[in-house]
PDB file of N, CA and C in Angstrom:
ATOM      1  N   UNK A   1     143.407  68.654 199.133  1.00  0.00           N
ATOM      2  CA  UNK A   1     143.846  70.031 199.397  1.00  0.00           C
ATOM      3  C   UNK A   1     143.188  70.538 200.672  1.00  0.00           C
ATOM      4  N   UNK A   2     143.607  71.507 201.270  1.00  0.00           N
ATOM      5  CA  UNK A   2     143.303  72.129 202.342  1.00  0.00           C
ATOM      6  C   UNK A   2     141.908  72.378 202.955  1.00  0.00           C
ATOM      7  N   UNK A   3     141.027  72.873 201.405  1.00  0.00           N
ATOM      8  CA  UNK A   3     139.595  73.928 201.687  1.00  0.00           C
ATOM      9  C   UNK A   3     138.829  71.934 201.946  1.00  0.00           C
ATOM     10  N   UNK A   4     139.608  71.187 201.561  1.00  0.00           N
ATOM     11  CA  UNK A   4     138.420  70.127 201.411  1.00  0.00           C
ATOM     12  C   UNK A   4     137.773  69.805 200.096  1.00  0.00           C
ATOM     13  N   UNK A   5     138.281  70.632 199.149  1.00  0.00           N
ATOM     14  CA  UNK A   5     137.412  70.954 198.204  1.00  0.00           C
ATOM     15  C   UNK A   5     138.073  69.725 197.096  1.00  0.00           C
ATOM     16  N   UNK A   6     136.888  68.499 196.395  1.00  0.00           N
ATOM     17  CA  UNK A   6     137.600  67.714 195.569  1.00  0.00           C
ATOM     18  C   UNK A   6     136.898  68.036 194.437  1.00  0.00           C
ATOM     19  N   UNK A   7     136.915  69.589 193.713  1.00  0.00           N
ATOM     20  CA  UNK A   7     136.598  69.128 192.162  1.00  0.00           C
ATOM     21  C   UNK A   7     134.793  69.105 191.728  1.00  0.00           C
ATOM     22  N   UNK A   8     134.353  68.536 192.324  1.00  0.00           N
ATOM     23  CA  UNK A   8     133.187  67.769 191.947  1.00  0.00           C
ATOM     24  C   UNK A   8     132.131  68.700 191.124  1.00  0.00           C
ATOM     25  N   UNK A   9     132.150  69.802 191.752  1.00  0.00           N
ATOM     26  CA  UNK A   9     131.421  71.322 191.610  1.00  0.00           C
ATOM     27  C   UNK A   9     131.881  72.086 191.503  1.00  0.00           C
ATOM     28  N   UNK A  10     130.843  73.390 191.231  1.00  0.00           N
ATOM     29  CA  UNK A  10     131.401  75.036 191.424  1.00  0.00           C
ATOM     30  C   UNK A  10     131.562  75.167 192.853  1.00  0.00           C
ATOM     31  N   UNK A  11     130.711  74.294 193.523  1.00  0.00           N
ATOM     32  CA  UNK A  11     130.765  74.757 194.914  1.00  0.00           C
ATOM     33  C   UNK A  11     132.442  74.395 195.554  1.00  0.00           C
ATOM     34  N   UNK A  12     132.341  72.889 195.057  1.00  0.00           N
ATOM     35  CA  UNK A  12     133.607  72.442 195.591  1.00  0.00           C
ATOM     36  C   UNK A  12     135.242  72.606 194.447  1.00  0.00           C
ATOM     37  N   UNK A  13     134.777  73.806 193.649  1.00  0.00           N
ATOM     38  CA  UNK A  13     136.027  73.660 192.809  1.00  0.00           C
ATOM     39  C   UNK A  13     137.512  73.945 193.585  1.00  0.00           C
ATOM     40  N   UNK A  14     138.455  73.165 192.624  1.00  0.00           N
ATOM     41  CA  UNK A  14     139.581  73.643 193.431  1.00  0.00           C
ATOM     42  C   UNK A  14     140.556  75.031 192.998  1.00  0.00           C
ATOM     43  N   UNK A  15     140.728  75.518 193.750  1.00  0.00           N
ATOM     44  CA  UNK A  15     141.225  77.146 194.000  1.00  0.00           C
ATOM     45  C   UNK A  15     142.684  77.091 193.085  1.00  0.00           C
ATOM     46  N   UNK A  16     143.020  77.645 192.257  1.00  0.00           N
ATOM     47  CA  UNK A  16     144.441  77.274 191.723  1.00  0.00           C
ATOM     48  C   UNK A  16     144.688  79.164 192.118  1.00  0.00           C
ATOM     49  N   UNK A  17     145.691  78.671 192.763  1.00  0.00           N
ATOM     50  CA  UNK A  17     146.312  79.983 193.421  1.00  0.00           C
ATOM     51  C   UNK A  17     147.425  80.323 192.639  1.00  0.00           C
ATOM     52  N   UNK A  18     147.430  80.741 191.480  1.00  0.00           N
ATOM     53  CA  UNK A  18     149.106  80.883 190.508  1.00  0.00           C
ATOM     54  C   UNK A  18     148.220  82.678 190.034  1.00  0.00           C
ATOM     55  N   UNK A  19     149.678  83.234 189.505  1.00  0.00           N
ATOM     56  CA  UNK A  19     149.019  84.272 189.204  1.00  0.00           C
ATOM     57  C   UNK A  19     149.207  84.420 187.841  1.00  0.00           C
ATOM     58  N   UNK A  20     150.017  83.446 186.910  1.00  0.00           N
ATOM     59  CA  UNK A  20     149.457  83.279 185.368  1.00  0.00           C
ATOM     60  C   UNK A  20     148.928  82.634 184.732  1.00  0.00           C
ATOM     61  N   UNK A  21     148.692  82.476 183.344  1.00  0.00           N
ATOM     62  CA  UNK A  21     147.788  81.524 183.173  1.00  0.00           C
ATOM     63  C   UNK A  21     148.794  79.665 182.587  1.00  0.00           C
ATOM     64  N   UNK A  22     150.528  79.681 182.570  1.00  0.00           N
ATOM     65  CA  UNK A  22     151.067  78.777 182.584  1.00  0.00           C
ATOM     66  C   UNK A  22     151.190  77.984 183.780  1.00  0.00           C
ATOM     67  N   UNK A  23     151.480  78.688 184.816  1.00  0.00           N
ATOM     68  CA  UNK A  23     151.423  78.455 186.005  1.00  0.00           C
ATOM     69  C   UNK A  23     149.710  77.832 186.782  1.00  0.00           C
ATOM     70  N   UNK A  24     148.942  78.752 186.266  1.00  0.00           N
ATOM     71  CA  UNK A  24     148.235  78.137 186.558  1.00  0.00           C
ATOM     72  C   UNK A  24     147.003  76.471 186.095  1.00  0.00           C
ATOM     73  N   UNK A  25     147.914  76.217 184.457  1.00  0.00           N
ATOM     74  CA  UNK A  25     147.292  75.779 183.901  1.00  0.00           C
ATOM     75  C   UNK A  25     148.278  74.263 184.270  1.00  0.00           C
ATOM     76  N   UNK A  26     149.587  74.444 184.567  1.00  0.00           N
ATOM     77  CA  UNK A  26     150.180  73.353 185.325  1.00  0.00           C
ATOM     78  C   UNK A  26     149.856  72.718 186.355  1.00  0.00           C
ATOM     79  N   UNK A  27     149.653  73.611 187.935  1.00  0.00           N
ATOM     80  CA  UNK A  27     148.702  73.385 188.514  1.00  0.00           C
ATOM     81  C   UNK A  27     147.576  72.355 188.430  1.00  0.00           C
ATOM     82  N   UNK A  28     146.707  72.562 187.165  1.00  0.00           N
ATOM     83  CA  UNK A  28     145.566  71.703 187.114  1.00  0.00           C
ATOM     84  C   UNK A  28     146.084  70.513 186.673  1.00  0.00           C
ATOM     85  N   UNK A  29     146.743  70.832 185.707  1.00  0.00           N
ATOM     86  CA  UNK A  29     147.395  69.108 185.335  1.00  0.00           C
ATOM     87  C   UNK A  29     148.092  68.264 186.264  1.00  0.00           C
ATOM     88  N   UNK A  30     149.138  68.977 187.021  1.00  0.00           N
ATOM     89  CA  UNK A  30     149.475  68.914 188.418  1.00  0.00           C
ATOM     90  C   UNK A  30     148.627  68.146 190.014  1.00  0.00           C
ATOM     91  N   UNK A  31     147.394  68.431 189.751  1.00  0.00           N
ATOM     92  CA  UNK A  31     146.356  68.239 190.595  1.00  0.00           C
ATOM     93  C   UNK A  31     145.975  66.951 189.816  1.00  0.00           C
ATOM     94  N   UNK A  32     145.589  66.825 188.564  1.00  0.00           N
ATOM     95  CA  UNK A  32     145.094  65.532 188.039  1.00  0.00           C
ATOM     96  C   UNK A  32     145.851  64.496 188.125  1.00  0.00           C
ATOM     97  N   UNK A  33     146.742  64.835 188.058  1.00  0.00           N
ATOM     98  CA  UNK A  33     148.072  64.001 188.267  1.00  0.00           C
ATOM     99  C   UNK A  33     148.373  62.821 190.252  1.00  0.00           C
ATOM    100  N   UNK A  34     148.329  63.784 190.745  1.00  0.00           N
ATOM    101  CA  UNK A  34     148.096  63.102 191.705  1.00  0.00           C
ATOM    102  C   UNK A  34     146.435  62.930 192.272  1.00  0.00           C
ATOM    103  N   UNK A  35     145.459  63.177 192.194  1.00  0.00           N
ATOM    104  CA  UNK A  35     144.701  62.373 192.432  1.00  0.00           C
ATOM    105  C   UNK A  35     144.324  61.754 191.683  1.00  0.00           C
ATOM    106  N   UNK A  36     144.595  61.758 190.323  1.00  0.00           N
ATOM    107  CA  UNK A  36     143.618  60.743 189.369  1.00  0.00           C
ATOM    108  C   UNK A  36     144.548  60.193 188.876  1.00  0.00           C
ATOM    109  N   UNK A  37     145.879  59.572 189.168  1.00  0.00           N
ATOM    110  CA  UNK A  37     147.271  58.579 188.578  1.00  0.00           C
ATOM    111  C   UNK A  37     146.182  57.848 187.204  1.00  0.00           C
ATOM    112  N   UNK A  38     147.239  58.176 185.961  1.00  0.00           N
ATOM    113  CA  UNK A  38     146.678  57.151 184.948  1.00  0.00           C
ATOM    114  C   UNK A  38     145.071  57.883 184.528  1.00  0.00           C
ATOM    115  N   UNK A  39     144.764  59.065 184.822  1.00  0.00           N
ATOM    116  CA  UNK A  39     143.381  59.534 184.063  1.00  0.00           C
ATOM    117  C   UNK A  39     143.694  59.795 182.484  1.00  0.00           C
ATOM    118  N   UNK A  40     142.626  59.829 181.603  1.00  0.00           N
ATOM    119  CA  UNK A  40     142.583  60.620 180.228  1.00  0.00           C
ATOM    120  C   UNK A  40     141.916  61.585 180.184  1.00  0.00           C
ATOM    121  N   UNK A  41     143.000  62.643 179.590  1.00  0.00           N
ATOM    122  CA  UNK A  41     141.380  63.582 179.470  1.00  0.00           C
ATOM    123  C   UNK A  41     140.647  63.365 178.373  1.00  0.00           C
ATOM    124  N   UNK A  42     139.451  63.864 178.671  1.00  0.00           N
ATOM    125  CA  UNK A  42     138.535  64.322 177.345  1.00  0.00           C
ATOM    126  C   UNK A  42     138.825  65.684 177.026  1.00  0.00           C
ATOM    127  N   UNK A  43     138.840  66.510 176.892  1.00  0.00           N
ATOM    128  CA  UNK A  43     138.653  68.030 176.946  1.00  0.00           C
ATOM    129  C   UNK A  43     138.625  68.489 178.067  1.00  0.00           C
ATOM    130  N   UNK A  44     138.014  69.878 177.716  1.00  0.00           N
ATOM    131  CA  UNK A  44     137.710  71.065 178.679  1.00  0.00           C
ATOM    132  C   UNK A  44     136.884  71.806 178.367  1.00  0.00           C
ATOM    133  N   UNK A  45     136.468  72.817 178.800  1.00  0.00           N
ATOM    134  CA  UNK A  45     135.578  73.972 178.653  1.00  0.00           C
ATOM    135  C   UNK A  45     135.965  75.073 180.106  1.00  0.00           C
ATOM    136  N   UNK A  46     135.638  76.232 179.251  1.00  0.00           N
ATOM    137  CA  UNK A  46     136.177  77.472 179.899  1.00  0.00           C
ATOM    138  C   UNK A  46     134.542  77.917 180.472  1.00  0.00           C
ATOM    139  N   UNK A  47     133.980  77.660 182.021  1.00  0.00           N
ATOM    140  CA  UNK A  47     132.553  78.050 182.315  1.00  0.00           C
ATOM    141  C   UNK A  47     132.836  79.775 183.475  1.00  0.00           C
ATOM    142  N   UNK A  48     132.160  80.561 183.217  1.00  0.00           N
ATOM    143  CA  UNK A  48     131.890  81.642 184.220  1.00  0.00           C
ATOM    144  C   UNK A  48     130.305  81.529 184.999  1.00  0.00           C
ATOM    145  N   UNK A  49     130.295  81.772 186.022  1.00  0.00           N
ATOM    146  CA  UNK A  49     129.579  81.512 186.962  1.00  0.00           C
ATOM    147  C   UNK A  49     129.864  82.350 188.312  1.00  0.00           C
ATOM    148  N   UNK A  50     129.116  83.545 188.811  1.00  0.00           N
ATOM    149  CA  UNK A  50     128.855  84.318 189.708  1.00  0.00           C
ATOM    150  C   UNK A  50     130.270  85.211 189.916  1.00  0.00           C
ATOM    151  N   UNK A  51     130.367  85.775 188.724  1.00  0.00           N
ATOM    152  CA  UNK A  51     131.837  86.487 188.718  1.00  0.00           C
ATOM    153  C   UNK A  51     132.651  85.719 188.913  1.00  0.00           C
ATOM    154  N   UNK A  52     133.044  84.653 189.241  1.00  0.00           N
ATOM    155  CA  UNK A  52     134.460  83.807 188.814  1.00  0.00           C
ATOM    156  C   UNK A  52     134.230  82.911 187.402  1.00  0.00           C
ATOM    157  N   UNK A  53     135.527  82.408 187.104  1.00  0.00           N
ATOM    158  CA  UNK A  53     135.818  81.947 186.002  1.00  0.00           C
ATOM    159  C   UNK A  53     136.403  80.249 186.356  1.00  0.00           C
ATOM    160  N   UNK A  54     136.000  79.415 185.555  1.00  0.00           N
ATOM    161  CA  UNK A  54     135.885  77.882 186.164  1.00  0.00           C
ATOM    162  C   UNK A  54     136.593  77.622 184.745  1.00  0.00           C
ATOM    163  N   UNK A  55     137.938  76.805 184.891  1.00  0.00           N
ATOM    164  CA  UNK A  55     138.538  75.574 183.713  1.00  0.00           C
ATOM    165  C   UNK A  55     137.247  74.691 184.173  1.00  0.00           C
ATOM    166  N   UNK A  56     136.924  73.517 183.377  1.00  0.00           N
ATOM    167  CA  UNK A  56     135.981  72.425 183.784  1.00  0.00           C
ATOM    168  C   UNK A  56     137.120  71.068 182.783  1.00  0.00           C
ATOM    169  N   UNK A  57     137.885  70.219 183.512  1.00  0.00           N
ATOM    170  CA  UNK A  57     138.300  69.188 182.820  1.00  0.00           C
ATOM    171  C   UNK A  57     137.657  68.132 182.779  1.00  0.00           C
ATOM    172  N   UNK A  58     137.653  67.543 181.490  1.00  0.00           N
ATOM    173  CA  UNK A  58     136.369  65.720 181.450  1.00  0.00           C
ATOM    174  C   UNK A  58     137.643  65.570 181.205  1.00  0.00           C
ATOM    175  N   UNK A  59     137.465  64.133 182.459  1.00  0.00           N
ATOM    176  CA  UNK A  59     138.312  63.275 182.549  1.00  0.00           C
ATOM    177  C   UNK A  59     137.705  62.157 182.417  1.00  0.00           C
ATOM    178  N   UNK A  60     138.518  60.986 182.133  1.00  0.00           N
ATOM    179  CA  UNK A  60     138.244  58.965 182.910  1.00  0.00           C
ATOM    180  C   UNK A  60     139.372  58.850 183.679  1.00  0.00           C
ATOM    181  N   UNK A  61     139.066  58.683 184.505  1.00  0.00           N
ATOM    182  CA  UNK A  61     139.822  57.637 185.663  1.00  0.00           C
ATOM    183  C   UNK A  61     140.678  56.286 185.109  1.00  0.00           C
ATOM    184  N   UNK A  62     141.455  56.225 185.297  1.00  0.00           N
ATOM    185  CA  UNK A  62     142.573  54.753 185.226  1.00  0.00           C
ATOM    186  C   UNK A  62     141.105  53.764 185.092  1.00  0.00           C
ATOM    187  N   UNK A  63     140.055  53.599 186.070  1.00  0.00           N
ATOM    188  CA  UNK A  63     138.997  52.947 185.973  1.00  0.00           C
ATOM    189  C   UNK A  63     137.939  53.083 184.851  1.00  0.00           C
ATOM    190  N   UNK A  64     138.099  54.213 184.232  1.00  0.00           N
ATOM    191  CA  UNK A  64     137.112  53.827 183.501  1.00  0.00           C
ATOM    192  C   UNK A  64     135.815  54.751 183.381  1.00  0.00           C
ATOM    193  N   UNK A  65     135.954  55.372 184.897  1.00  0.00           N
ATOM    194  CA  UNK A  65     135.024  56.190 185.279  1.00  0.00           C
ATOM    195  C   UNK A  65     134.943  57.862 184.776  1.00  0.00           C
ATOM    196  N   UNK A  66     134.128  58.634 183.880  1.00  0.00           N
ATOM    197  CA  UNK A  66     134.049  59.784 183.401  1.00  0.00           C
ATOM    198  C   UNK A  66     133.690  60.653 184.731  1.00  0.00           C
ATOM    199  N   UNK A  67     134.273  61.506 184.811  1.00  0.00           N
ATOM    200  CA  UNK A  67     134.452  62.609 185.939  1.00  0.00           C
ATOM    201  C   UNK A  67     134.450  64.456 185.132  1.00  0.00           C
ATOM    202  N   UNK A  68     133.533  64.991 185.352  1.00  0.00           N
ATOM    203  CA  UNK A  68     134.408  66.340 185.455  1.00  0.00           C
ATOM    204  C   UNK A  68     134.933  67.193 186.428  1.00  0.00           C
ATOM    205  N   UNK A  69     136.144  67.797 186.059  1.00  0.00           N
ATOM    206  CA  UNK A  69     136.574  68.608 187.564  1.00  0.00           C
ATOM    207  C   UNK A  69     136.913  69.911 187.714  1.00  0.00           C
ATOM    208  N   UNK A  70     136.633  70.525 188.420  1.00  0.00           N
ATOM    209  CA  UNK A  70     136.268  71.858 188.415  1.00  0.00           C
ATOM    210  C   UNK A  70     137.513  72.752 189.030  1.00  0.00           C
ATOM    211  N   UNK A  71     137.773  73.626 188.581  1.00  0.00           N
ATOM    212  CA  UNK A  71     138.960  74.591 189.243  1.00  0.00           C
ATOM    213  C   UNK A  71     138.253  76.010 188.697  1.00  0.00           C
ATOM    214  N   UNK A  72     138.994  76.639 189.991  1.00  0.00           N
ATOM    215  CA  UNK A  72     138.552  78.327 189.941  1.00  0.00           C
ATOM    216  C   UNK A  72     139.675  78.989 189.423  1.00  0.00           C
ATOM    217  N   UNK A  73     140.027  78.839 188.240  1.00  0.00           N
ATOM    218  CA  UNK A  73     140.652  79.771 187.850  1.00  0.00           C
ATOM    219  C   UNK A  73     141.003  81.561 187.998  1.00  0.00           C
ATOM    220  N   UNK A  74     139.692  81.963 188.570  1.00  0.00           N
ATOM    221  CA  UNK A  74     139.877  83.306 188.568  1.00  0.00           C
ATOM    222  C   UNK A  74     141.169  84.320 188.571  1.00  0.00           C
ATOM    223  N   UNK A  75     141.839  83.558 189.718  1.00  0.00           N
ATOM    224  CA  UNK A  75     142.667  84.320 190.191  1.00  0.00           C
ATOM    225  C   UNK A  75     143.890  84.359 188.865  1.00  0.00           C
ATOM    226  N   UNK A  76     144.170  84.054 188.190  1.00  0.00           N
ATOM    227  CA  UNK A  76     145.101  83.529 186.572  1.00  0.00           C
ATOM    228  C   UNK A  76     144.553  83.925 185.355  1.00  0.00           C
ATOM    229  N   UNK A  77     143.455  83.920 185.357  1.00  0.00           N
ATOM    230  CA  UNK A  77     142.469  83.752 184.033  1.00  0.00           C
ATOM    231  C   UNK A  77     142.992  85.175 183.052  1.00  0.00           C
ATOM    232  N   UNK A  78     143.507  85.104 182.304  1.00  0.00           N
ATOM    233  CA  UNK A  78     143.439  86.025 181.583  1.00  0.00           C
ATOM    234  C   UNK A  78     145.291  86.766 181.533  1.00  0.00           C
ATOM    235  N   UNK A  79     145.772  86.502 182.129  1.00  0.00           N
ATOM    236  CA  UNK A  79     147.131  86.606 182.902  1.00  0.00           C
ATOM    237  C   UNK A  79     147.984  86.070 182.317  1.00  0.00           C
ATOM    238  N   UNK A  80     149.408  86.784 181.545  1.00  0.00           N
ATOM    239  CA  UNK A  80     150.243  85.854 180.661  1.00  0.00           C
ATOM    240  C   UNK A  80     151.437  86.090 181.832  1.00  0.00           C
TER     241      UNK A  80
END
C-alpha cells in the first residue's frame, strides 16, 4: 500500500479507509488476501491504543509462519 505501511505494528498498521464497519471489515480480508495468498487465520482481537482503534488478525502464512497484522480501524469502528 501507499503509506509503506505492512501490518507488522501499531506503528506500521494498515489504514482501512471504508466508512463502515462491512466495508471495512472486507477490506482487511481483502488485504490478507493478496498479500498473504493461502494464509489461515487464527483469530483476532479488537486493541485501542492512543485514541485509535486497531483489528489485530493472527494469521499463518501458506508457509507456516504465525504473523499478526495490524489495521487501524478507526476510521469504521463502530459504524453500521
Amino acid at each position: 500500500d501507499k503509506s509503506g505501511n505492512d501490518g507488522s505494528s501499531y506503528e506500521k498498521a494498515i489504514v482501512i479507509d471504508k466508512n463502515n464497519e462491512s466495508a471495512g471489515i472486507a477490506e482487511e480480508y481483502k488485504w490478507l488476501r493478496e498479500n498473504y495468498p493461502g494464509y489461515t487465520s487464527q483469530g483476532q482481537s479488537l486493541q485501542h491504543k492512543d485514541k485509535k482503534v486497531y483489528d489485530v488478525l493472527h494469521i499463518t502464512t501458506k508457509e507456516g509462519e504465525k504473523k499478526d497484522i495490524y489495521f487501524d480501524i478507526t476510521k469504521f469502528f463502530g459504524k453500521f
